[in-house]
C-alpha atoms as a PDB file:
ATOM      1  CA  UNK A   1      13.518  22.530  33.041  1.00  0.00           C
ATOM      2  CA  UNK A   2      11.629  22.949  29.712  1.00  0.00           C
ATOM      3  CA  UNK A   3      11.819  20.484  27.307  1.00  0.00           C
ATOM      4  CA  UNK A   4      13.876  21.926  23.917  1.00  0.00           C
ATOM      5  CA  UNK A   5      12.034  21.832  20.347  1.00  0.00           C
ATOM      6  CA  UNK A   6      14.617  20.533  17.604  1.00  0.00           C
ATOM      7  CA  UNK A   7      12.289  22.928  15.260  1.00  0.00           C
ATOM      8  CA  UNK A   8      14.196  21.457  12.399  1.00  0.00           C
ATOM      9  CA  UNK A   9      13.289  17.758  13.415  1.00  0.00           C
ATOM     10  CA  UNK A  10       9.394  18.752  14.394  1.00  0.00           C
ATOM     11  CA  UNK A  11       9.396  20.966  10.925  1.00  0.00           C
ATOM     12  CA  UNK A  12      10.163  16.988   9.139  1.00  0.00           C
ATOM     13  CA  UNK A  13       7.696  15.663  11.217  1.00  0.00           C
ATOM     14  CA  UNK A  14       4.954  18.409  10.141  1.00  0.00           C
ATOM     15  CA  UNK A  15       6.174  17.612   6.693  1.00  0.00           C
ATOM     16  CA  UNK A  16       5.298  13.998   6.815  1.00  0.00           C
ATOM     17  CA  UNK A  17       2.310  14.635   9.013  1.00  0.00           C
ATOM     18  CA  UNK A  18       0.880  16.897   6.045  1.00  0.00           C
ATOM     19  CA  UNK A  19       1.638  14.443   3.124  1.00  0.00           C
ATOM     20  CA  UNK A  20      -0.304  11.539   5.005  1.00  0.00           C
ATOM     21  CA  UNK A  21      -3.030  13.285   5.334  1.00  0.00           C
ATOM     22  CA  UNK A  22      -3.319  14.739   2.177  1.00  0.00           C
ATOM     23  CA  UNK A  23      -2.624  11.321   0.794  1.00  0.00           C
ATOM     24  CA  UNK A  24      -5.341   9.980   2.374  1.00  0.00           C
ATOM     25  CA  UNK A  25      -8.305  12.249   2.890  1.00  0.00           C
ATOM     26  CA  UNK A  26      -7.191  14.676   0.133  1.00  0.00           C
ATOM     27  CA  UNK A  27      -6.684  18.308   0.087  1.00  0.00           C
ATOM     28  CA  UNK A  28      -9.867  19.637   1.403  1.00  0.00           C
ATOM     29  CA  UNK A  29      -9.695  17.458   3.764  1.00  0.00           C
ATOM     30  CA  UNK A  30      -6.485  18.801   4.986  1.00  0.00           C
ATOM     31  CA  UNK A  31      -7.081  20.765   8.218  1.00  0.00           C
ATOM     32  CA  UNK A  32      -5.000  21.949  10.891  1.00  0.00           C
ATOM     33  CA  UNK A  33      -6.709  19.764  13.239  1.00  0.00           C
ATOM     34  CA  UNK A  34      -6.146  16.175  11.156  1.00  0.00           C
ATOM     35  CA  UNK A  35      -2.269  17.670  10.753  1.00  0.00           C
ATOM     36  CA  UNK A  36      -2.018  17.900  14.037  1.00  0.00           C
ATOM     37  CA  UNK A  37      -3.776  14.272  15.323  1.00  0.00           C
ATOM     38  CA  UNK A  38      -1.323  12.934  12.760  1.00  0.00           C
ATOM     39  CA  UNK A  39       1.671  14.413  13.899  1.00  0.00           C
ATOM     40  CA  UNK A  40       0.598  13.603  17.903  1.00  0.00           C
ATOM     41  CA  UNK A  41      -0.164  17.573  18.758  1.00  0.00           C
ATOM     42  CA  UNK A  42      -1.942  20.264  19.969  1.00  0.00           C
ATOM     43  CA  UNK A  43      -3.462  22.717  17.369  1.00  0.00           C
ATOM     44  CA  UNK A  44      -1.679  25.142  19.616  1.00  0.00           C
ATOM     45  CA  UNK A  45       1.850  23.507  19.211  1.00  0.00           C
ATOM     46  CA  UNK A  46       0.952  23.922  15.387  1.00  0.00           C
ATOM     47  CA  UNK A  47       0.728  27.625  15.274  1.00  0.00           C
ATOM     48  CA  UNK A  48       4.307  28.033  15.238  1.00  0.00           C
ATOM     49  CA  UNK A  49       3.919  26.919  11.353  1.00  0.00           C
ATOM     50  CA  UNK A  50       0.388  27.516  10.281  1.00  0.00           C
ATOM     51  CA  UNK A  51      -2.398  28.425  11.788  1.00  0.00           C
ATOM     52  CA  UNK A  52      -4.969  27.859   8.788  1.00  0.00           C
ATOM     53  CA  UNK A  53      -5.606  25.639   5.824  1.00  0.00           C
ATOM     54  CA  UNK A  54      -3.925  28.442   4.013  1.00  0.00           C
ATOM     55  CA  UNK A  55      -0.647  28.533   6.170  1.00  0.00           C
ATOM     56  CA  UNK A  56      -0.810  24.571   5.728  1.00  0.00           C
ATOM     57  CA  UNK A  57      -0.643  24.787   1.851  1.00  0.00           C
ATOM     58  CA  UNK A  58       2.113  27.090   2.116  1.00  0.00           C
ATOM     59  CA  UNK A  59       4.056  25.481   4.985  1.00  0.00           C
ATOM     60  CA  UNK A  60       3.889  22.000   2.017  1.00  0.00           C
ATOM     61  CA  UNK A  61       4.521  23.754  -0.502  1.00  0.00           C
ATOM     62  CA  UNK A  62       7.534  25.463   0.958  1.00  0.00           C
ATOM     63  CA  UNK A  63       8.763  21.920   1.876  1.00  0.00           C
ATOM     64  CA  UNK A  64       7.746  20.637  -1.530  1.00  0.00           C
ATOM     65  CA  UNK A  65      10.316  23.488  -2.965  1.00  0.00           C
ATOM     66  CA  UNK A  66      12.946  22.635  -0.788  1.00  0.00           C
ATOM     67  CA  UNK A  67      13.048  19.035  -1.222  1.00  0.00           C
ATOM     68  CA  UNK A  68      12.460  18.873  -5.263  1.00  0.00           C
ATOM     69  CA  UNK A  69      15.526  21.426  -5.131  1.00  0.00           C
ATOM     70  CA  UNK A  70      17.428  19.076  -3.009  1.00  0.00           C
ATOM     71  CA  UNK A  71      16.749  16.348  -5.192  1.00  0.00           C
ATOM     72  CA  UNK A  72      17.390  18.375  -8.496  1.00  0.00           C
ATOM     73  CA  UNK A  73      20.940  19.373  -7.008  1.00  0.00           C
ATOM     74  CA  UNK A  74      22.113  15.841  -6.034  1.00  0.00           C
ATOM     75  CA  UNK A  75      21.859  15.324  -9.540  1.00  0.00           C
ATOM     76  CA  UNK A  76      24.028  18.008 -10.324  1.00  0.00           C
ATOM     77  CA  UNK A  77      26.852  17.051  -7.847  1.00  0.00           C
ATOM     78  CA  UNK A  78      26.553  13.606  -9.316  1.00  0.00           C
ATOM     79  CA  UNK A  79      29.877  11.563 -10.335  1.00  0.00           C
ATOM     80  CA  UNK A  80      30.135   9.565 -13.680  1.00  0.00           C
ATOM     81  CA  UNK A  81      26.982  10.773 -15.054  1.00  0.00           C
ATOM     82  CA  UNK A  82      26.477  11.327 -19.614  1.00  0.00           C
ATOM     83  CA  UNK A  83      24.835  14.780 -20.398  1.00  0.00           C
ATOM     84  CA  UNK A  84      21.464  13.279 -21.288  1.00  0.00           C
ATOM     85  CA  UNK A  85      21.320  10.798 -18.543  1.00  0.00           C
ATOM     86  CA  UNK A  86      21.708  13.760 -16.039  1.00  0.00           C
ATOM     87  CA  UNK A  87      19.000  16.121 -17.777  1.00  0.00           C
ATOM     88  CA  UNK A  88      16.591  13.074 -17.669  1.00  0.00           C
ATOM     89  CA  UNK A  89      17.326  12.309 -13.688  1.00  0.00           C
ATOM     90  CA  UNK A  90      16.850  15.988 -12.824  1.00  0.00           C
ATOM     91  CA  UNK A  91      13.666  16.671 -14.364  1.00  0.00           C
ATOM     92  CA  UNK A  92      12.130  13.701 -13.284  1.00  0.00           C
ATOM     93  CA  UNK A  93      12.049  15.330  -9.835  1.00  0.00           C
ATOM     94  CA  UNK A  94       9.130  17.120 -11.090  1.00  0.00           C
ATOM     95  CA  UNK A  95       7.301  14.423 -12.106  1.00  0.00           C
ATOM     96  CA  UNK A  96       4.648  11.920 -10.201  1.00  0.00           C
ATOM     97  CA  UNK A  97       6.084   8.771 -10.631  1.00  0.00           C
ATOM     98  CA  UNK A  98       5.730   7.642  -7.141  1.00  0.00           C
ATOM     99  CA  UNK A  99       2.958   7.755  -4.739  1.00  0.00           C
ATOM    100  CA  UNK A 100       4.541  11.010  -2.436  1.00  0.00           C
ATOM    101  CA  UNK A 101       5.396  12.874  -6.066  1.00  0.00           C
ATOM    102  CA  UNK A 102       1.686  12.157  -6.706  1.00  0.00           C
ATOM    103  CA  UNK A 103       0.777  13.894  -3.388  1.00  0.00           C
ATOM    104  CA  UNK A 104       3.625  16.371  -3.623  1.00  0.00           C
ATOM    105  CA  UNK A 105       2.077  17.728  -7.486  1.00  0.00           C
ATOM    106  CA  UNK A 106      -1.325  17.641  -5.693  1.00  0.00           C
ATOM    107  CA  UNK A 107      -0.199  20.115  -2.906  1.00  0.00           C
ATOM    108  CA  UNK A 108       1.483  22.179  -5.559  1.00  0.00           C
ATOM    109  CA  UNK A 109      -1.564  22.724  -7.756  1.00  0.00           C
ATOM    110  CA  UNK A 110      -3.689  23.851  -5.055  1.00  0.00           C
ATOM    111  CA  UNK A 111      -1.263  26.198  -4.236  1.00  0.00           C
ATOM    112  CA  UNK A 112      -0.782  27.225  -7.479  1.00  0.00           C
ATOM    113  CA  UNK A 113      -4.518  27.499  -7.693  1.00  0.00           C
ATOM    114  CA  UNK A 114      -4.594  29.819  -4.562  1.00  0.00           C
ATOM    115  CA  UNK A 115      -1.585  31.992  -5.632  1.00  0.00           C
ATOM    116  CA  UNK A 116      -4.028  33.634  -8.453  1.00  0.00           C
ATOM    117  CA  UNK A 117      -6.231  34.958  -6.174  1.00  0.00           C
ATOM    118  CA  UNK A 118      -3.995  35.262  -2.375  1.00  0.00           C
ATOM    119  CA  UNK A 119      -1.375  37.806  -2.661  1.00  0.00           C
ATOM    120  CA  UNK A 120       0.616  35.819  -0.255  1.00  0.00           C
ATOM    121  CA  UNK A 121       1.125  32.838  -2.391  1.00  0.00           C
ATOM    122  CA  UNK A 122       2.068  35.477  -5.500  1.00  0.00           C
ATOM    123  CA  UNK A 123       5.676  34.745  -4.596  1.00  0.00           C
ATOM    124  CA  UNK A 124       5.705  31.078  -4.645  1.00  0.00           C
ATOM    125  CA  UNK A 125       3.978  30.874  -8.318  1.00  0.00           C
ATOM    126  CA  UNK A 126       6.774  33.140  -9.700  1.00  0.00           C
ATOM    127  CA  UNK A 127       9.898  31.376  -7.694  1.00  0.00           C
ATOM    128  CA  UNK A 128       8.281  28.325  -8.976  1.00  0.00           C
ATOM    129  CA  UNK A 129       8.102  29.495 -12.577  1.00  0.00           C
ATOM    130  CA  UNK A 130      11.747  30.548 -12.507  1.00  0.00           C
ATOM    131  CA  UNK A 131      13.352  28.095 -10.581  1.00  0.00           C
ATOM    132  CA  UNK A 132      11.836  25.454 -12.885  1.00  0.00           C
ATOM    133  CA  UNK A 133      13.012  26.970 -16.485  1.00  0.00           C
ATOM    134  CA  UNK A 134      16.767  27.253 -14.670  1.00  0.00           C
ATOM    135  CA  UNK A 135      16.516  23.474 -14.199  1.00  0.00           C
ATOM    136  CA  UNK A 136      15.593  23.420 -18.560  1.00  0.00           C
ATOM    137  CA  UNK A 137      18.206  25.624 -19.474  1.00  0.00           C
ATOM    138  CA  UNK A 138      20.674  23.573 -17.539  1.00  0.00           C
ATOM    139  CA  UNK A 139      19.051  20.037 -18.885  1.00  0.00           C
ATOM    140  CA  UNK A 140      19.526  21.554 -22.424  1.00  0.00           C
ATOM    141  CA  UNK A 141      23.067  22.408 -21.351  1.00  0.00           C
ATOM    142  CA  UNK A 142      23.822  19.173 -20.678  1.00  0.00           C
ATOM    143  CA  UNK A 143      22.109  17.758 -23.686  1.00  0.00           C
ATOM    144  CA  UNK A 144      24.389  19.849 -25.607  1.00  0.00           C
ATOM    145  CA  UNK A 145      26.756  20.073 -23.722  1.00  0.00           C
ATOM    146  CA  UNK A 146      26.899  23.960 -23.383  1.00  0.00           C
ATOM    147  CA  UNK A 147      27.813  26.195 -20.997  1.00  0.00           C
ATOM    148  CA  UNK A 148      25.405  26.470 -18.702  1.00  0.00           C
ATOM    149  CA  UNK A 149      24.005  29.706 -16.763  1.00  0.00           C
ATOM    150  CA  UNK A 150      25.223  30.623 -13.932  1.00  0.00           C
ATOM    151  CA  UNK A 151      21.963  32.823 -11.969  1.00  0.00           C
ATOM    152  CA  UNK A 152      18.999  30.963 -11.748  1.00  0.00           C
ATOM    153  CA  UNK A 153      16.994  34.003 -14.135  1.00  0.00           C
ATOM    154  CA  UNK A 154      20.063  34.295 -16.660  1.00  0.00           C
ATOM    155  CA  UNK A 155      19.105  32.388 -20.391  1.00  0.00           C
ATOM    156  CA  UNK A 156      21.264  30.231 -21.973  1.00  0.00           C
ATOM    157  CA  UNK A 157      24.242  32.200 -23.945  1.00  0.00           C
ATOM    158  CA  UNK A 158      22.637  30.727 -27.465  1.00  0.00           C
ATOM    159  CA  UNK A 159      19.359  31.995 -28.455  1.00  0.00           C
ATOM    160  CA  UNK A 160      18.264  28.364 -30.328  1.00  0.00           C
ATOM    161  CA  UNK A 161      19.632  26.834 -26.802  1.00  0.00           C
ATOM    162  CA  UNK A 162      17.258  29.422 -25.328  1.00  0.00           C
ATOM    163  CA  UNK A 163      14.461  27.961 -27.329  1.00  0.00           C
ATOM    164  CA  UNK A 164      15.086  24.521 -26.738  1.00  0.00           C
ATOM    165  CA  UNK A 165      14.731  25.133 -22.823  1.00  0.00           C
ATOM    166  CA  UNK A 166      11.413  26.851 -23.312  1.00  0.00           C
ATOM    167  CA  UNK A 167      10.375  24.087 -25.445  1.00  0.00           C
ATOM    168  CA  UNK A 168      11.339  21.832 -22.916  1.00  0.00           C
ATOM    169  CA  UNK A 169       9.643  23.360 -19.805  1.00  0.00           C
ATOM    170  CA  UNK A 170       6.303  23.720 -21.505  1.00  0.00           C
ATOM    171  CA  UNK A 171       6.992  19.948 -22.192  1.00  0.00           C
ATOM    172  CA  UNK A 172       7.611  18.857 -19.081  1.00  0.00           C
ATOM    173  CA  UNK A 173       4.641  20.624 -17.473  1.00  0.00           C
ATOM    174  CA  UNK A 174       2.309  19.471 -19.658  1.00  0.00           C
ATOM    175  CA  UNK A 175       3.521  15.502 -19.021  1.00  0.00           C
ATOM    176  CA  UNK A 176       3.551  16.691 -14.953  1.00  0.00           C
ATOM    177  CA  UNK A 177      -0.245  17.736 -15.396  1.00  0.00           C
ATOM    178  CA  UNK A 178      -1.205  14.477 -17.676  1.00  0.00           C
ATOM    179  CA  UNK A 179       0.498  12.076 -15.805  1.00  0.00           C
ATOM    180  CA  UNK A 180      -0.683  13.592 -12.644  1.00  0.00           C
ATOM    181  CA  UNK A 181      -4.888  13.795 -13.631  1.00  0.00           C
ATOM    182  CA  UNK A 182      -4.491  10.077 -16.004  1.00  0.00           C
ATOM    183  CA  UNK A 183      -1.791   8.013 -14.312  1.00  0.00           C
ATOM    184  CA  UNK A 184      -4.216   5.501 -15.813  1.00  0.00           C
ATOM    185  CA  UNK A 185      -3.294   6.372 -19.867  1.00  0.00           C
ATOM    186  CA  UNK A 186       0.382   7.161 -18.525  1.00  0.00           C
ATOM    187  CA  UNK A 187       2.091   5.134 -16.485  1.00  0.00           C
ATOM    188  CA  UNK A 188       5.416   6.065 -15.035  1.00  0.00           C
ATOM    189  CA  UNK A 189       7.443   3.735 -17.104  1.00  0.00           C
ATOM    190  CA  UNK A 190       5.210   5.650 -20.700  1.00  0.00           C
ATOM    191  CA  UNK A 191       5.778   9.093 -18.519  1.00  0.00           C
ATOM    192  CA  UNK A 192       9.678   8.108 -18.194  1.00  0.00           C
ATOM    193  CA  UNK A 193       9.976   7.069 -21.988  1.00  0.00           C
ATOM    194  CA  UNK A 194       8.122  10.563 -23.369  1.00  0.00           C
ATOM    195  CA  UNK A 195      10.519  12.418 -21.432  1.00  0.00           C
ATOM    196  CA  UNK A 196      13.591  10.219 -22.960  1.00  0.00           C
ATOM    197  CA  UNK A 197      12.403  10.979 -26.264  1.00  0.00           C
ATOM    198  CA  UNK A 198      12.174  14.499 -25.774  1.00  0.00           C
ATOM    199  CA  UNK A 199      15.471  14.670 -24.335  1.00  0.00           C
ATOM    200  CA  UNK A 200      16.761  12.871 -27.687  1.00  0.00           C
ATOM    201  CA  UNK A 201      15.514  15.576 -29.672  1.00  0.00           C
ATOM    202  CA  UNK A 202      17.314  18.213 -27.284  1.00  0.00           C
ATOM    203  CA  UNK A 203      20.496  16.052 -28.137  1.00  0.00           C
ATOM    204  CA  UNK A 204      19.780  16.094 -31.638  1.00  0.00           C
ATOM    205  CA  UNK A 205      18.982  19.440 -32.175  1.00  0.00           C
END
């Protein structure tokens, strides 16, 4: 009888197969062939996924989405949580304060990178692009506690709110890309205080 693929369960074990290697030999060194050693098999048992160095970025970048969204949303559906405190918890999701957030903004540059020139990777810049200023406008929301928008590409009802929110992503990417390329000037706990006084200003208004 053949043996049955949990394809959710081997998709996690990709996942995790992907961010060790990229953690240690880096993303060039990422190749279907390390992925696979890692993970315990055959190129051919890969091509289900990817079947390139391309199709790897995209396959981690795809899980990258999925589990920063997870992460952004357990925040939401938290209990007993102040405005402020739940802005600062859901947009530190999208920074590297730990070692896999390190490798996760890694993956997500290089994709990023690739996306200007591979019309297959257009989508993911633009999803990206959106589905991060929806997580600002509802931050800001909370800060001020407004109403906050309902679809992901709606702005905030009030125009200054509005502004606030794309003050506030173009914030929070730059501190992603310094803290990512100088975790040596910034260390998480500096990265985690910038973003807390930022957040105060939001409040403030």
């Amino acid at each position: 009888m053949p043996k049955l693929v949990d394809h959710d369960q081997r998709r996690e074990e990709l996942v995790r197969a992907v961010w060790e290697v990229i953690s240690r030999d880096g993303i060039e060194g990422a190749t279907v062939r390390k992925v696979a050693e890692e993970a315990g098999v055959s190129v051919g048992g890969l091509r289900h996924y990817f079947d390139s160095q391309r199709g790897l970025l995209l396959f981690a970048a795809q899980a990258i989405a999925r589990n920063v969204g997870a992460r952004v949303l357990a925040h939401v559906r938290r209990d007993g949580l102040a405005g402020p405190e739940r802005a600062r918890l859901m947009l530190e999701e999208f920074l590297p304060l730990d070692a896999w957030r390190r490798v996760e903004l890694d993956v997500w540059l290089a994709c990023l990178v690739r996306s200007r020139v591979d019309p297959s990777m257009a989508e993911l810049r633009e999803t990206s692009w959106v589905g991060e200023r929806h997580v600002c406008r509802l931050a800001v929301a909370y800060c001020r506690d407004a109403r906050p928008p309902e679809d992901i590409r709606a702005p905030l009802g009030d125009a200054r709110l509005e502004r606030w929110a794309a003050r506030l992503h173009v914030y929070v990417d730059g501190l992603t890309l310094q803290a990512g390329m100088f975790p040596e000037q910034l260390p998480a706990e500096e990265v985690r205080r910038g973003l807390r006084r930022e957040l105060e200003l939001v409040v403030a208004g």
